[in-house]
C-alpha atoms as a PDB file:
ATOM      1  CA  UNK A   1    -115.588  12.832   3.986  1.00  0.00           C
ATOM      2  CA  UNK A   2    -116.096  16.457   2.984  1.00  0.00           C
ATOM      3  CA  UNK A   3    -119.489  17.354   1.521  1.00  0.00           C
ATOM      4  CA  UNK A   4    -119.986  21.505   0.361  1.00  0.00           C
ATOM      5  CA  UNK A   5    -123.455  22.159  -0.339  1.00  0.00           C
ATOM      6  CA  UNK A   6    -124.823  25.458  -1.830  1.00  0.00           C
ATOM      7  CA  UNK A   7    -121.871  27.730  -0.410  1.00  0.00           C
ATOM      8  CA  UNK A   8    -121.633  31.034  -1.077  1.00  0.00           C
ATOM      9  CA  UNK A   9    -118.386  32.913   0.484  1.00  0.00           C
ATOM     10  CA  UNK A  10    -117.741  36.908   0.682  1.00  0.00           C
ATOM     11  CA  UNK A  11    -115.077  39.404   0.936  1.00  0.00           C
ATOM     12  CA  UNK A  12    -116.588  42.217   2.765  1.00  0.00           C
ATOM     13  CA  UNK A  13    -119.274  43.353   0.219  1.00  0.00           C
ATOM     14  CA  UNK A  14    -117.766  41.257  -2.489  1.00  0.00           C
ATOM     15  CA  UNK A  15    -119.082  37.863  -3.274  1.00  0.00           C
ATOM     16  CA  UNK A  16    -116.470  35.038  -4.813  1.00  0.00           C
ATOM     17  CA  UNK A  17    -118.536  31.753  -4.592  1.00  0.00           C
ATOM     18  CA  UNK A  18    -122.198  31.280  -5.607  1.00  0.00           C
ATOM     19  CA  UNK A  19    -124.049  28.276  -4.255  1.00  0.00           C
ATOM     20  CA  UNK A  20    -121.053  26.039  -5.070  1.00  0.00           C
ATOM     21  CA  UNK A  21    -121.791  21.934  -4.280  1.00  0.00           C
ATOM     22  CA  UNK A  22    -119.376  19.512  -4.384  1.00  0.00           C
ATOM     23  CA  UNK A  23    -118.753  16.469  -2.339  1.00  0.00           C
ATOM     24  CA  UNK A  24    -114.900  14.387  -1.589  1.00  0.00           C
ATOM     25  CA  UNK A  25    -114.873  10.929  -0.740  1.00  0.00           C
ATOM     26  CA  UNK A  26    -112.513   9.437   1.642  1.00  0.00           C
ATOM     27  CA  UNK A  27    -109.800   8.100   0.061  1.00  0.00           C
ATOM     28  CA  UNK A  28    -110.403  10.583  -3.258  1.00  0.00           C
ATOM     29  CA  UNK A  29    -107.706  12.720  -4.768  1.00  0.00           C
ATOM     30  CA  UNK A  30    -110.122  15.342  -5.958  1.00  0.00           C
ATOM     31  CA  UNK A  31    -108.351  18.267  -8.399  1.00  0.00           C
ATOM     32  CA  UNK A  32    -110.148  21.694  -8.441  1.00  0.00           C
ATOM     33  CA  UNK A  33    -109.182  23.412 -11.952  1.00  0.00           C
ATOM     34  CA  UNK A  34    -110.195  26.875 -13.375  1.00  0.00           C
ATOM     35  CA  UNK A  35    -109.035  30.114 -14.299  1.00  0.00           C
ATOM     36  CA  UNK A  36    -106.984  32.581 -12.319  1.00  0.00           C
ATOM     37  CA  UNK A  37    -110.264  34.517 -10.075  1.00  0.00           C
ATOM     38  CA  UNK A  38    -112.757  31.097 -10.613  1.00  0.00           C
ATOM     39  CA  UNK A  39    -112.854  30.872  -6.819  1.00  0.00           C
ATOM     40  CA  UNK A  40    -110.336  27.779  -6.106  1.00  0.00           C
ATOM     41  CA  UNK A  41    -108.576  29.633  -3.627  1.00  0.00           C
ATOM     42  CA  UNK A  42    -111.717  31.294  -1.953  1.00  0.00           C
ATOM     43  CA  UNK A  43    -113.122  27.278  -1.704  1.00  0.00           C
ATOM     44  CA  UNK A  44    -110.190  26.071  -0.294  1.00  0.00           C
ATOM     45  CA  UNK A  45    -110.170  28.767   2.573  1.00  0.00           C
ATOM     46  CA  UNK A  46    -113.432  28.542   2.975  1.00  0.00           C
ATOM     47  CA  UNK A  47    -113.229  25.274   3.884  1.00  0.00           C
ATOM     48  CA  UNK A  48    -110.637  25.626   6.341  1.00  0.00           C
ATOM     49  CA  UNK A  49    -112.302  28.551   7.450  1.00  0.00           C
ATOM     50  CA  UNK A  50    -110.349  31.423   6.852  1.00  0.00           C
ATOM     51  CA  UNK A  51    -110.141  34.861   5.436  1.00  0.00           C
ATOM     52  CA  UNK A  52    -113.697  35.050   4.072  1.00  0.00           C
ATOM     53  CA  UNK A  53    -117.351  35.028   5.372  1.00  0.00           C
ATOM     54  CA  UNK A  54    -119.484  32.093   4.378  1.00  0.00           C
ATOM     55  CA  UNK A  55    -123.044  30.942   3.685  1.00  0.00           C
ATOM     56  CA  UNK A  56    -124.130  27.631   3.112  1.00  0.00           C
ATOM     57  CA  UNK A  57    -123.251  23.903   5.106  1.00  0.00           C
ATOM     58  CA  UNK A  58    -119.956  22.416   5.390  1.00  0.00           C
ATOM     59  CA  UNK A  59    -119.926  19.028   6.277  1.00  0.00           C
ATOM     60  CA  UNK A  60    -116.926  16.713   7.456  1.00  0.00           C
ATOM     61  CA  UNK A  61    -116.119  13.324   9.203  1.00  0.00           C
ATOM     62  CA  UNK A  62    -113.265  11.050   9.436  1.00  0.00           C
ATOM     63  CA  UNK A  63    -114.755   8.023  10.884  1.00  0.00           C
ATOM     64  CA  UNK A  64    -117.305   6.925  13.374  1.00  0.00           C
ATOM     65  CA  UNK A  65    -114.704   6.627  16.039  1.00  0.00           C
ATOM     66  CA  UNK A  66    -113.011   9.624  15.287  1.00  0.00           C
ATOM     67  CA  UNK A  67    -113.623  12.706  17.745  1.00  0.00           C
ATOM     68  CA  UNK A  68    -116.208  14.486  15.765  1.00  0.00           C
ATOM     69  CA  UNK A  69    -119.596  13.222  14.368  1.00  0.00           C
ATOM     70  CA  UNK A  70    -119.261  12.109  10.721  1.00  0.00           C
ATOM     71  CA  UNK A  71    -120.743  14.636   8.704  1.00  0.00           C
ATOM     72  CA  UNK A  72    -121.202  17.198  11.205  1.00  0.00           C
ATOM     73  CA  UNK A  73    -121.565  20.903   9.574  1.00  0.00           C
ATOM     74  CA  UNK A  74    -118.157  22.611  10.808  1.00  0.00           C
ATOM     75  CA  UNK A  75    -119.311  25.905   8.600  1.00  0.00           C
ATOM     76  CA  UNK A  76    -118.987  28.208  11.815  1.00  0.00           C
ATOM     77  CA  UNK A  77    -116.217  26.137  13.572  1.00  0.00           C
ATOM     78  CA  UNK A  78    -112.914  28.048  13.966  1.00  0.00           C
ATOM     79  CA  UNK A  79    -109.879  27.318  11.890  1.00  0.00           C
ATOM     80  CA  UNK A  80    -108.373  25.945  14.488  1.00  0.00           C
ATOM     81  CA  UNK A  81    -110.919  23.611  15.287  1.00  0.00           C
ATOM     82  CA  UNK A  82    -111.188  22.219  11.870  1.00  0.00           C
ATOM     83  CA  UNK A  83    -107.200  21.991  12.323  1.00  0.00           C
ATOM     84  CA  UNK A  84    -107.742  19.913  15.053  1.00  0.00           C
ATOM     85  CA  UNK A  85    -110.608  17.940  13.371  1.00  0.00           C
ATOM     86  CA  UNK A  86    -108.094  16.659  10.529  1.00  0.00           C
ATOM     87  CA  UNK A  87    -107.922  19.118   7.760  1.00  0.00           C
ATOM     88  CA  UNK A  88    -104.553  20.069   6.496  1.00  0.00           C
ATOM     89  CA  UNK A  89    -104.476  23.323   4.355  1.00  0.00           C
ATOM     90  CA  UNK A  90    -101.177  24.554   2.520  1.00  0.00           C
ATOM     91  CA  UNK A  91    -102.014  28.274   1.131  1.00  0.00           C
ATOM     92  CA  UNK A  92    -100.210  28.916  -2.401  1.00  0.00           C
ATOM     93  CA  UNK A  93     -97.749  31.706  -0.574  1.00  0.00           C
ATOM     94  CA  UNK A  94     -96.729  28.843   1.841  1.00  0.00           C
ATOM     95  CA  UNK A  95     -96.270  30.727   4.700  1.00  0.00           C
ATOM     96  CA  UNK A  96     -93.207  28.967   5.926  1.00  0.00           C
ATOM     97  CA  UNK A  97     -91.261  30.194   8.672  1.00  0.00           C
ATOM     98  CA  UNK A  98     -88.483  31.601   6.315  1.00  0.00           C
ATOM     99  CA  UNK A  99     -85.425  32.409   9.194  1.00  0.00           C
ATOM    100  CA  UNK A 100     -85.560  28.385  10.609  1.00  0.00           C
ATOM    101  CA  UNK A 101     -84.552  25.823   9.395  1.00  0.00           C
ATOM    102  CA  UNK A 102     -86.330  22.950   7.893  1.00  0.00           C
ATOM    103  CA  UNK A 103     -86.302  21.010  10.624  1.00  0.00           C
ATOM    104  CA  UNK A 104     -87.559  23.733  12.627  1.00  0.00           C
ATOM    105  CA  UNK A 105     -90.177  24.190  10.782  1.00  0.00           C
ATOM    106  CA  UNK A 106     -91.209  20.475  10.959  1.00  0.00           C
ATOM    107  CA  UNK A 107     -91.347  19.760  14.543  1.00  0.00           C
ATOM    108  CA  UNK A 108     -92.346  23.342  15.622  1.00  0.00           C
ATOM    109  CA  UNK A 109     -96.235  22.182  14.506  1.00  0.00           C
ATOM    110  CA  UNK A 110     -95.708  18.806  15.842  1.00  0.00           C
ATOM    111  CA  UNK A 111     -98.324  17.693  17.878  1.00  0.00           C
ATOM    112  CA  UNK A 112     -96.502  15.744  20.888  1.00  0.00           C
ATOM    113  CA  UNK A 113     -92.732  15.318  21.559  1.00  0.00           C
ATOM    114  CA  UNK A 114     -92.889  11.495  21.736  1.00  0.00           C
ATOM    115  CA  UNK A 115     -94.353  11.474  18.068  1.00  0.00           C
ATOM    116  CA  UNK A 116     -92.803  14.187  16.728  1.00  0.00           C
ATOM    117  CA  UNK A 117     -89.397  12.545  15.231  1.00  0.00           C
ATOM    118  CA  UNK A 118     -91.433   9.173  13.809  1.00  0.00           C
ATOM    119  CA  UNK A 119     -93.386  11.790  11.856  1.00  0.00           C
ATOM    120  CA  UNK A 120     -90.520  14.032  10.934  1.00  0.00           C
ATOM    121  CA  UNK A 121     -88.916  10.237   9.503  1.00  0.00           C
ATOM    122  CA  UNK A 122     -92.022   9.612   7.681  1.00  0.00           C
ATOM    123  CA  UNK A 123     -92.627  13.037   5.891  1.00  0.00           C
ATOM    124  CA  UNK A 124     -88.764  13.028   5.022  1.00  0.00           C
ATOM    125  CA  UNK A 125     -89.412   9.192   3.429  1.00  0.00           C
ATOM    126  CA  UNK A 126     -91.959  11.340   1.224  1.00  0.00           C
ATOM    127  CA  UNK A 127     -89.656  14.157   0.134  1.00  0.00           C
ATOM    128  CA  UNK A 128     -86.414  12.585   0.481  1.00  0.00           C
ATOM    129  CA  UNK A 129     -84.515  16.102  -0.914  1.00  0.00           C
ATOM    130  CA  UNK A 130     -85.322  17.840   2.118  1.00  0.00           C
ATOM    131  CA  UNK A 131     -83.055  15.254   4.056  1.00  0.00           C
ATOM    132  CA  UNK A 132     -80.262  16.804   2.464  1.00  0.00           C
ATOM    133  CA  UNK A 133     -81.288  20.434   4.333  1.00  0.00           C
ATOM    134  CA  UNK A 134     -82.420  19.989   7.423  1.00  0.00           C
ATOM    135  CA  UNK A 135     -80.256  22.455   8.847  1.00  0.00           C
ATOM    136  CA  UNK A 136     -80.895  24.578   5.955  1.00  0.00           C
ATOM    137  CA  UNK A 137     -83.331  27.828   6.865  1.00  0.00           C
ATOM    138  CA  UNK A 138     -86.301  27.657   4.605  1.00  0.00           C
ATOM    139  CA  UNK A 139     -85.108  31.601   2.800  1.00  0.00           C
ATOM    140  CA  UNK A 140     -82.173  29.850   1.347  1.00  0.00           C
ATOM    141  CA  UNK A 141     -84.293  27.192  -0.514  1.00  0.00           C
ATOM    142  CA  UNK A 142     -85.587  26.845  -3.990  1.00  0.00           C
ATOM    143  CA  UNK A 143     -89.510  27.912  -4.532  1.00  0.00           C
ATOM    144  CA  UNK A 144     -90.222  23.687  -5.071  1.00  0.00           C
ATOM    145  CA  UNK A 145     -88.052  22.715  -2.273  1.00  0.00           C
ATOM    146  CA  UNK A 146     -90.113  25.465  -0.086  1.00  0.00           C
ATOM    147  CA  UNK A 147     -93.442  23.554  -1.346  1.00  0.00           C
ATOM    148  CA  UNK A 148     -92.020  20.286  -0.438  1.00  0.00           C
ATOM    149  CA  UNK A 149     -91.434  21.748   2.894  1.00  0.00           C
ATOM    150  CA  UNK A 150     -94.779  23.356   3.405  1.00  0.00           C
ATOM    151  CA  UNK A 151     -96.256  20.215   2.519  1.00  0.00           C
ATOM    152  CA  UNK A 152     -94.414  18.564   5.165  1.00  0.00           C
ATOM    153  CA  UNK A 153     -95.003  20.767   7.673  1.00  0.00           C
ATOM    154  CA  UNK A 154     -98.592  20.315   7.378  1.00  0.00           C
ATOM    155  CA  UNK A 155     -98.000  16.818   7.296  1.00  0.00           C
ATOM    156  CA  UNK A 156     -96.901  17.066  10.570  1.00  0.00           C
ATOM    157  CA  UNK A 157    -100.213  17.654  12.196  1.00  0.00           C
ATOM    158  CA  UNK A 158    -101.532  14.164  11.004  1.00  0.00           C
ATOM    159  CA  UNK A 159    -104.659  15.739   8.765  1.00  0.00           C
ATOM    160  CA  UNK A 160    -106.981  13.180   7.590  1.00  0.00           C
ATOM    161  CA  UNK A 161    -108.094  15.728   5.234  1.00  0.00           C
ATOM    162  CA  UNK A 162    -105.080  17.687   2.854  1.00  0.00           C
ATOM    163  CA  UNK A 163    -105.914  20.925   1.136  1.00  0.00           C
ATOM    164  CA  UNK A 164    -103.627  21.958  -1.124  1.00  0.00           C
ATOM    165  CA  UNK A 165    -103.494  25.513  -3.404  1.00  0.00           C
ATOM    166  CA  UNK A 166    -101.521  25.473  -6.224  1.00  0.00           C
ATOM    167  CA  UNK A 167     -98.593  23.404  -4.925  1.00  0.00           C
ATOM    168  CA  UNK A 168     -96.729  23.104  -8.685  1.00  0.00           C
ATOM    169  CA  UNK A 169     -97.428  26.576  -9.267  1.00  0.00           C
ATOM    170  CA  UNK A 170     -93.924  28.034 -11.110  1.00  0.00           C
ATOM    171  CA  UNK A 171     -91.608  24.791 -10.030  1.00  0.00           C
ATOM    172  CA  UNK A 172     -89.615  22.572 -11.963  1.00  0.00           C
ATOM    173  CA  UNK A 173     -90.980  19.651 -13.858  1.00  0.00           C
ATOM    174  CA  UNK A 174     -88.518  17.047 -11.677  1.00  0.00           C
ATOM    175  CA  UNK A 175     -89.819  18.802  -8.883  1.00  0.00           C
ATOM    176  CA  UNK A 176     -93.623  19.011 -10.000  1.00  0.00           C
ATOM    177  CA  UNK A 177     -93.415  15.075 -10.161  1.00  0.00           C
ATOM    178  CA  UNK A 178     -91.959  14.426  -6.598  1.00  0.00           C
ATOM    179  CA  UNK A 179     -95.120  16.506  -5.186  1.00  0.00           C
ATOM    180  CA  UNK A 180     -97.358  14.589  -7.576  1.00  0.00           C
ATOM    181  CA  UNK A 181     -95.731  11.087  -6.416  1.00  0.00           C
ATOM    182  CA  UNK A 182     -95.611  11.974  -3.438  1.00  0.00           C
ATOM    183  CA  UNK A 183     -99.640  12.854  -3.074  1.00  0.00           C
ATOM    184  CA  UNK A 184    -100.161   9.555  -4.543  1.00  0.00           C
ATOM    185  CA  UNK A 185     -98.305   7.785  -1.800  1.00  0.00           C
ATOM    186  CA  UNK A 186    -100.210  10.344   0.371  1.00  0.00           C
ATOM    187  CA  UNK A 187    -103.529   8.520  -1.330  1.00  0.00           C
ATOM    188  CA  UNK A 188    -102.462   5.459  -0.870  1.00  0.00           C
ATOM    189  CA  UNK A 189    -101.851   5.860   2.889  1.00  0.00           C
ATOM    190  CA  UNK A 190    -105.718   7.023   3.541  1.00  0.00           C
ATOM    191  CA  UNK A 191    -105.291  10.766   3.630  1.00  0.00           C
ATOM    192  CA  UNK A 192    -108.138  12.880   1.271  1.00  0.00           C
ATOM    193  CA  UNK A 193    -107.046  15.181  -1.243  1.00  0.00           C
ATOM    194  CA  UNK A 194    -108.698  18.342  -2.319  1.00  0.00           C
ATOM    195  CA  UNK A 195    -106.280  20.362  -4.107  1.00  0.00           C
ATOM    196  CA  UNK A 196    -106.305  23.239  -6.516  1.00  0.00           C
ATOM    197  CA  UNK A 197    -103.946  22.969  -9.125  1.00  0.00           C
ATOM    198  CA  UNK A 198    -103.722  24.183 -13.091  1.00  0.00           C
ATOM    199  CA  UNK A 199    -100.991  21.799 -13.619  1.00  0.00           C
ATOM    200  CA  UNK A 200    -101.943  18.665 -15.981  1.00  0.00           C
ATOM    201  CA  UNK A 201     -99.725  15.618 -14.713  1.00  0.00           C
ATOM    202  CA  UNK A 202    -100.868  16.589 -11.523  1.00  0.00           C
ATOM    203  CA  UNK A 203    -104.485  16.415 -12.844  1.00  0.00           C
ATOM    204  CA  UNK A 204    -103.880  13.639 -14.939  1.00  0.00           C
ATOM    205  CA  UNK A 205    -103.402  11.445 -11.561  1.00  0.00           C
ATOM    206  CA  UNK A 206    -106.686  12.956 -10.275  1.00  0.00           C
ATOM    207  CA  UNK A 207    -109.614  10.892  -9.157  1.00  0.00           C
ATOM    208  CA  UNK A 208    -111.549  13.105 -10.496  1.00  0.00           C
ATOM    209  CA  UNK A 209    -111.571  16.968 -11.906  1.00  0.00           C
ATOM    210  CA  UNK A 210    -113.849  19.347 -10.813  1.00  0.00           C
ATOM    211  CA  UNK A 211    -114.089  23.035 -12.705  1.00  0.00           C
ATOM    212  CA  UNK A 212    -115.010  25.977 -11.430  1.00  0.00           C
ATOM    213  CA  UNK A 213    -115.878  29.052 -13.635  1.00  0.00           C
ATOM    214  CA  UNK A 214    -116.596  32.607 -12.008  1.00  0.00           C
ATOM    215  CA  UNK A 215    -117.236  31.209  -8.608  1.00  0.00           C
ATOM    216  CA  UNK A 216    -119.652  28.073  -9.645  1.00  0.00           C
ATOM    217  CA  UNK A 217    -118.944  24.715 -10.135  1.00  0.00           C
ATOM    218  CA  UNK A 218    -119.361  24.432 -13.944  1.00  0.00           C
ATOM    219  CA  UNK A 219    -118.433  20.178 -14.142  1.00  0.00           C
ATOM    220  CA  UNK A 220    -117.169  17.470 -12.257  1.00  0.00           C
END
């Protein structure tokens, strides 16, 4: 499904990724692991292109009916284009819309009125807590109930393709294992994981681990 293959990736002048490869299957819960400045972050946004400046191929495909060509390079696509494609990228700050409330946030990425409270039932079946709060603005939430939320919210733009950075980063153990049961379940359904994450039972129910060390891949 997602294929990266000798990418490099800049900050202005600066360069975070050398030649990295790597390669997600569909269907794979893939966990990226490494230390704080390893490049996890930079590979995730360069992926869904954003922030940085990259050289290299990028290749993605959901399916040979789907509405791109499987395994086309999307390296110079827009963000929104890979949005539209089927990737699903939740950044580690969250970026929720902190003054509405959760249900606001939910259906204001929906894609379609008609389908928008069907999904809204089936990312609440996923984080159940967040049925408690949908009234509740996303400020006046705990930092695990806001990652529940911005994992739902992406949700609700049907990606094929989930990229997620750091999404147990500082949260409660009860909460770390709703995310983590609730990826599996998101596994289960089809979707593709790539997600960077430090956290072990999160890694633990990995397909598979990949490391990266000062911007290269170092195993997998």
């Amino acid at each position: 499904m997602l294929e990266v293959d000798r990418l490099s990736a800049f900050y202005g002048p600066a360069q975070a990724l050398f030649d990295v490869s790597l390669h997600v299957k569909a269907g794979e819960f893939v966990v990226l692991q490494g230390l704080n400045g390893a490049g996890k972050s930079t590979l995730l946004k360069a992926v869904m292109g954003m922030e940085v400046k990259t050289r290299g191929a990028i290749r993605y495909g959901r399916d040979a009916a789907a509405d791109v060509d499987v395994d086309v390079d999307i390296s110079r696509w827009e963000t929104h284009r890979r949005a539209k494609a089927g990737l699903g990228y939740v950044a580690e700050d969250r970026r929720l819309f902190t003054s509405l409330t959760v249900l606001e946030n939910l259906t204001v990425v929906a894609r379609g009125d008609a389908a928008s409270k069907a999904q809204v039932a089936r990312v609440l079946d996923l984080f159940p807590v967040l049925k408690t709060m949908l009234k509740r603005p996303a400020a006046h939430m705990s930092g695990g109930e806001q990652q529940m939320l911005a994992i739902a919210r992406t949700l609700m733009t049907q990606p094929q393709l989930l990229l997620l950075d750091e999404p147990c980063e500082g949260i409660a153990p009860v909460l770390v294992e709703s995310i983590r049961d609730a990826l599996l379940a998101l596994r289960a359904s089809g979707i593709t994981l790539l997600v960077a994450e430090q956290n072990q039972l999160l890694a633990a129910s990995a397909d598979r681990l990949v490391r990266l060390v000062a911007g290269t891949v170092s195993a997998s």
